[in-house]
C-alpha atoms as a PDB file:
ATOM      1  CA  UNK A   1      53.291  77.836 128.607  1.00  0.00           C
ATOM      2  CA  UNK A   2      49.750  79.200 127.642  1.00  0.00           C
ATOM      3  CA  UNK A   3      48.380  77.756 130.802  1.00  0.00           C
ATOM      4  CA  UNK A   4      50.749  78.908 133.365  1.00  0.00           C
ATOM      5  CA  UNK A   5      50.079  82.280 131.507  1.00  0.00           C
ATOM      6  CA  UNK A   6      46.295  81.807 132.442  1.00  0.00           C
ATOM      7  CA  UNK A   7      47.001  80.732 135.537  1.00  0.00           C
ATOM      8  CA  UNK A   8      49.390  84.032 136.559  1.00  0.00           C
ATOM      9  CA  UNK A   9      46.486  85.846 134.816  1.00  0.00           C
ATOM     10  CA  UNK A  10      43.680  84.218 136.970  1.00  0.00           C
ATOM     11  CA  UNK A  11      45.538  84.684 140.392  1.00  0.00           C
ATOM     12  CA  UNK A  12      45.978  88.538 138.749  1.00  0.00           C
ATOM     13  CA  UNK A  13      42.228  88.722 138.991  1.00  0.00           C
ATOM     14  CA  UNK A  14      41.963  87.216 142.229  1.00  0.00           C
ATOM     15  CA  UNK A  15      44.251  89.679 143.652  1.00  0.00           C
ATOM     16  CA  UNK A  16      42.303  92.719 142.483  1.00  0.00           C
ATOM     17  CA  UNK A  17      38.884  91.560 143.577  1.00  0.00           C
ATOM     18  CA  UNK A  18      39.682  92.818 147.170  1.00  0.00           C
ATOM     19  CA  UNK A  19      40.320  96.174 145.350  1.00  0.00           C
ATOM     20  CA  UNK A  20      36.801  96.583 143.154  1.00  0.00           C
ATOM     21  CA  UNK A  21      35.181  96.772 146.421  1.00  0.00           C
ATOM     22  CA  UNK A  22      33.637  93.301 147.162  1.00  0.00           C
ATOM     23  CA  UNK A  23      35.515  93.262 150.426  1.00  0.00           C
ATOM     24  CA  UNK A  24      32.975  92.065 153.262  1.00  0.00           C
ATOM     25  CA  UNK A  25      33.257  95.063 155.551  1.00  0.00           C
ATOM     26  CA  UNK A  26      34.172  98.738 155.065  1.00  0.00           C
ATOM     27  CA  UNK A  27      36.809 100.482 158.324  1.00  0.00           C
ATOM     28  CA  UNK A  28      38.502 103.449 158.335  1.00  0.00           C
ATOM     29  CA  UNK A  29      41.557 102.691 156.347  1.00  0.00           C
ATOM     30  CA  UNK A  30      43.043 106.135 157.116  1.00  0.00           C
ATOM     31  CA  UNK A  31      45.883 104.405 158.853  1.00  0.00           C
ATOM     32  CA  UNK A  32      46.275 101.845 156.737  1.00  0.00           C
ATOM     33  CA  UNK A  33      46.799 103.881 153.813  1.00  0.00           C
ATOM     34  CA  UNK A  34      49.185 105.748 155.537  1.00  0.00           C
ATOM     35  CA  UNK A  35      51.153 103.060 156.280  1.00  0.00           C
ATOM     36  CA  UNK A  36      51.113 101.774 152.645  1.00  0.00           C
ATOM     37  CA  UNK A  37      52.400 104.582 151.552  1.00  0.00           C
ATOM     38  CA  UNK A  38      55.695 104.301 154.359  1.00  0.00           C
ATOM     39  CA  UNK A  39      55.935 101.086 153.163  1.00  0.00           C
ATOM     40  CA  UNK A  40      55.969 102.160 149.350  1.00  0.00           C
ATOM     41  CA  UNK A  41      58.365 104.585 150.155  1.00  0.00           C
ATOM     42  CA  UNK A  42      60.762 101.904 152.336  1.00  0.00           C
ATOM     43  CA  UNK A  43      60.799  99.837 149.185  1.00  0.00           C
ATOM     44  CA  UNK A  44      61.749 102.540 146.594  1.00  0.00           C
ATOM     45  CA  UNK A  45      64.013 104.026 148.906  1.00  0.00           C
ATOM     46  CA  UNK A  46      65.656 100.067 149.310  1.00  0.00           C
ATOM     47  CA  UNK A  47      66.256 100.036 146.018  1.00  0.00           C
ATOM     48  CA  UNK A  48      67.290 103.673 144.937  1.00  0.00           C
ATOM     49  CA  UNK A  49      69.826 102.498 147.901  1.00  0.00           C
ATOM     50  CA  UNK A  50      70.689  99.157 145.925  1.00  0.00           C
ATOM     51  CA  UNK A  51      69.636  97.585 149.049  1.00  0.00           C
ATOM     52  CA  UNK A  52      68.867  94.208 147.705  1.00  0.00           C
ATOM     53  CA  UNK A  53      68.359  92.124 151.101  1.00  0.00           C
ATOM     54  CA  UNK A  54      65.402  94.857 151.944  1.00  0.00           C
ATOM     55  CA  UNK A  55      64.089  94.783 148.653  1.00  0.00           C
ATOM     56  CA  UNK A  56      63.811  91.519 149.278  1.00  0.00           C
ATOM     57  CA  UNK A  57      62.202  91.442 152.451  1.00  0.00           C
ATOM     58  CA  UNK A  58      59.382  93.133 151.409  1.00  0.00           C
ATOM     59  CA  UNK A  59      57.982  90.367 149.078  1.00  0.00           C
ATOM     60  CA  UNK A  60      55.213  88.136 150.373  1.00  0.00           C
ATOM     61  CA  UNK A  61      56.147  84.713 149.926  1.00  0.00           C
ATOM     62  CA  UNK A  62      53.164  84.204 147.292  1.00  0.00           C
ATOM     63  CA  UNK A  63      54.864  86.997 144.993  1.00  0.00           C
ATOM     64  CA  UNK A  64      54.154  87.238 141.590  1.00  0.00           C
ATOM     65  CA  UNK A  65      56.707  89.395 139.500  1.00  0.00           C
ATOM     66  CA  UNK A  66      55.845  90.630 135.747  1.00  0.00           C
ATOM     67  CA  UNK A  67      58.858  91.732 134.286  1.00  0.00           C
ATOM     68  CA  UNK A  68      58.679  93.265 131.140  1.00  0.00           C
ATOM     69  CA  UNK A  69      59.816  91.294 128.010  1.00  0.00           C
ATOM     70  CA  UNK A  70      60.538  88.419 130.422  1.00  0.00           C
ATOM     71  CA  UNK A  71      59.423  85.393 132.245  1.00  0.00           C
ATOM     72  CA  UNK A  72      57.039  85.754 135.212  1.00  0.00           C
ATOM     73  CA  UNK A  73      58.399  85.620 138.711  1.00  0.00           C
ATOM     74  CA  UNK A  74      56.556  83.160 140.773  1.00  0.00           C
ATOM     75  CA  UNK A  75      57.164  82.149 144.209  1.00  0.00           C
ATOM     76  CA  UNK A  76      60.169  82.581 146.508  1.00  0.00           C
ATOM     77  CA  UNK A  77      62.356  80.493 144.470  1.00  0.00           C
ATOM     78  CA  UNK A  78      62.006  82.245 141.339  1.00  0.00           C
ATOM     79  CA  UNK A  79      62.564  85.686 143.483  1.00  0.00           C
ATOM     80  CA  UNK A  80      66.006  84.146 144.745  1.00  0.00           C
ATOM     81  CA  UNK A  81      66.741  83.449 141.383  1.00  0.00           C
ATOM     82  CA  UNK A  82      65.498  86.269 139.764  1.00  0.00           C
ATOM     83  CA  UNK A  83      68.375  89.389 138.675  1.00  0.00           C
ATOM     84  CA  UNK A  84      67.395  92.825 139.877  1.00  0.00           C
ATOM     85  CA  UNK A  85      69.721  94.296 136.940  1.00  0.00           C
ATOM     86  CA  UNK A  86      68.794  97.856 138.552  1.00  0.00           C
ATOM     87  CA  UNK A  87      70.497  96.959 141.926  1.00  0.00           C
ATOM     88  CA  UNK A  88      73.482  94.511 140.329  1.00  0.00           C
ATOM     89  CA  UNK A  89      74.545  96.788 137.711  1.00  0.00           C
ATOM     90  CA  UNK A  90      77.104  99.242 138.932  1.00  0.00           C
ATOM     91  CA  UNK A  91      76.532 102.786 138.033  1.00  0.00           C
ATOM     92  CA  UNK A  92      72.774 102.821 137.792  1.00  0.00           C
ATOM     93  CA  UNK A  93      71.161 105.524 139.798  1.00  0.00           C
ATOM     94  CA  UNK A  94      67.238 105.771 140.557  1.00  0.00           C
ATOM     95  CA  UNK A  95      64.981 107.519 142.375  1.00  0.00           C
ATOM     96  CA  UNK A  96      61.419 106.649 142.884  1.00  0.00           C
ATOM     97  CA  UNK A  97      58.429 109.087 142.999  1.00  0.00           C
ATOM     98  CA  UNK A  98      55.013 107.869 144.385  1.00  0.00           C
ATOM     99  CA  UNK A  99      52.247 108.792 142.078  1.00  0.00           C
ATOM    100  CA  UNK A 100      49.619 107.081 143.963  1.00  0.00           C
ATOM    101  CA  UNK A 101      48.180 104.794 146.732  1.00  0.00           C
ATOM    102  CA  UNK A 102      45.131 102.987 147.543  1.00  0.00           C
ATOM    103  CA  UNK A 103      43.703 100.311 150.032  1.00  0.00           C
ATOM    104  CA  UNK A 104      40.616  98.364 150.047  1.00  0.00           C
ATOM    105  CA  UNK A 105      37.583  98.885 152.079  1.00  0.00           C
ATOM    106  CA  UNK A 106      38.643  95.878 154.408  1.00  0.00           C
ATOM    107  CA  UNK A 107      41.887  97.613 154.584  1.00  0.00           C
ATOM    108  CA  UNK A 108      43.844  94.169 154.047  1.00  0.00           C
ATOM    109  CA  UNK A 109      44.801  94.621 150.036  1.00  0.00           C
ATOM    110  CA  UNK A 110      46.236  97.790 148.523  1.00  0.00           C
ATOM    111  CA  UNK A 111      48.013  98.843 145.680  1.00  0.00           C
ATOM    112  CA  UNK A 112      50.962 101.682 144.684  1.00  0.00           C
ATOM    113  CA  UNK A 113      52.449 103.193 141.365  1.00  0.00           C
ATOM    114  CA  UNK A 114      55.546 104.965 141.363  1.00  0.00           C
ATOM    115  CA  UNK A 115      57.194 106.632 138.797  1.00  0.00           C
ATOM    116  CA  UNK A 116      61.092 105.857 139.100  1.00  0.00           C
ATOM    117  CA  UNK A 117      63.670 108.155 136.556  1.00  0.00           C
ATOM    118  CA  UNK A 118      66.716 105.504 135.839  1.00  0.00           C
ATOM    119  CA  UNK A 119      69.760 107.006 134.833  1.00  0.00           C
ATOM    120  CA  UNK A 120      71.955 104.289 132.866  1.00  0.00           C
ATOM    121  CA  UNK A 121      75.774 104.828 132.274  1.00  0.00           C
ATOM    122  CA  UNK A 122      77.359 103.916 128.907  1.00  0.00           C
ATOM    123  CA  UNK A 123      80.874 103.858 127.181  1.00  0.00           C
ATOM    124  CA  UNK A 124      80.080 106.804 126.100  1.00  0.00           C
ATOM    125  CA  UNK A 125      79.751 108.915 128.891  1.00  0.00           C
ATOM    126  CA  UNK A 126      76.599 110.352 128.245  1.00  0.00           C
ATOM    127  CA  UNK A 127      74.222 108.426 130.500  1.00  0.00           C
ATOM    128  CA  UNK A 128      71.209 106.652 129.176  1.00  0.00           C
ATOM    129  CA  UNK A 129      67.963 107.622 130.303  1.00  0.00           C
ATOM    130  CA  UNK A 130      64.703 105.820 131.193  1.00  0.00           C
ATOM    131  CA  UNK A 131      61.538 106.213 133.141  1.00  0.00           C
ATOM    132  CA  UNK A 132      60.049 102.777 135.114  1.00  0.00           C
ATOM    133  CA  UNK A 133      56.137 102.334 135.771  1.00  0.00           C
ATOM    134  CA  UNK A 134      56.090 100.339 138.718  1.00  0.00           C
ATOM    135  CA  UNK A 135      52.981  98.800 140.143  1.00  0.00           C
ATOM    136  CA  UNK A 136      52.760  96.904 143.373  1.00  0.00           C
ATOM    137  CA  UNK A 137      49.953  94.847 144.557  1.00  0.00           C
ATOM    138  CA  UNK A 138      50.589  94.814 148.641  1.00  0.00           C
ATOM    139  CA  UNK A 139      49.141  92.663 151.090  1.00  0.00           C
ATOM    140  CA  UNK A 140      48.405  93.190 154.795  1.00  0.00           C
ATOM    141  CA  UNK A 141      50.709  91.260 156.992  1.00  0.00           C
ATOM    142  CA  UNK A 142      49.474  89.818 160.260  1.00  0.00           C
ATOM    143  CA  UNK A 143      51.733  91.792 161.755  1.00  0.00           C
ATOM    144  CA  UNK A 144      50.365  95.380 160.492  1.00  0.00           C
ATOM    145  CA  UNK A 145      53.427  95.422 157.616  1.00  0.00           C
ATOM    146  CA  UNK A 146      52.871  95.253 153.888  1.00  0.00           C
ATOM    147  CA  UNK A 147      54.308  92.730 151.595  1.00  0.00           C
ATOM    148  CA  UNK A 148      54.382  93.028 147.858  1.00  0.00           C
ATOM    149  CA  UNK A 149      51.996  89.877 146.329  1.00  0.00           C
ATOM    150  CA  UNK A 150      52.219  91.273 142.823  1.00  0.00           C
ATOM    151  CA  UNK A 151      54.906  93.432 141.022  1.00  0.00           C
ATOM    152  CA  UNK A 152      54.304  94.951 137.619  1.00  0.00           C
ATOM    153  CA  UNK A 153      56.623  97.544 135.679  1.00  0.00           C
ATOM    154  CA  UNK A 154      57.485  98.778 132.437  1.00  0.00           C
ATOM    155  CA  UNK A 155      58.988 101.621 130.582  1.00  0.00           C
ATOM    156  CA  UNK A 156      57.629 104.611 130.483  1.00  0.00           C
ATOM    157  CA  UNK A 157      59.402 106.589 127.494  1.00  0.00           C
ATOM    158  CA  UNK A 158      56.584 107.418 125.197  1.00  0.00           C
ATOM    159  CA  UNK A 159      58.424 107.053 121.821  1.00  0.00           C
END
């Protein structure tokens, strides 16, 4: 357990490299930033939608999910297996706001956080409330798209 923790850790670290600028060679990542951002937006629109074969899609096949409380995601398999209670559970609305955006120098590797508001019905009637953190670590597809390598979220209700 403690060293597939290290190893999810290590690959963490890996991943953000590209991002502390020791990419080889700087380019005008104007475009690719703006594309990031469409893509960012296709994904939290996907699943505001409940769209779960886009939200899918958009995963690079090396994708590395930290849920919160939970096991880590790792790897295509995993992702098939893994519950996206937000899109399964009927009644659960939420809408996505991007808070930010930013690609590396090489423009391959980029990163997102959106701010989603999660509105949860109960037995009650009066609908639960909750506020999702969710970071994405994207990488640049051959073709020009963005993938998702590394998904990170957590509630953001300050108690």
């Amino acid at each position: 357990m403690y060293q597939k923790y290290i190893t999810h850790c290590i690959r963490i670290l890996f991943a953000a490299v590209p991002l502390a600028g020791c990419s080889p060679a700087s380019v005008d990542t104007t475009e690719d930033l703006r594309s990031l951002e469409q893509a960012a937006i296709a994904y939290s629109s996907a699943a505001s939608a409940k769209d779960a074969a886009t939200v899918m899609s958009m995963y690079d096949e090396s994708v590395l999910m930290v849920p919160p409380n939970a096991e880590f995601v790792d790897g295509p398999q995993d992702l098939a297996n893994h519950r996206f209670g937000f899109i399964e559970t009927a009644g659960i609305q939420l809408e996505f706001e991007l808070v930010r955006a930013e690609v590396s120098d090489a423009g391959d590797m980029g990163w997102t956080l959106a701010v989603g508001d999660i509105t949860i019905p109960t037995e009650t009637g009066t609908p639960d409330k909750d506020i999702v953190r969710d970071f994405h670590t994207w990488k640049k597809q051959s073709d020009g798209s963005w993938k998702v390598v590394i998904d990170m979220w957590n509630s953001g209700i300050i108690e």
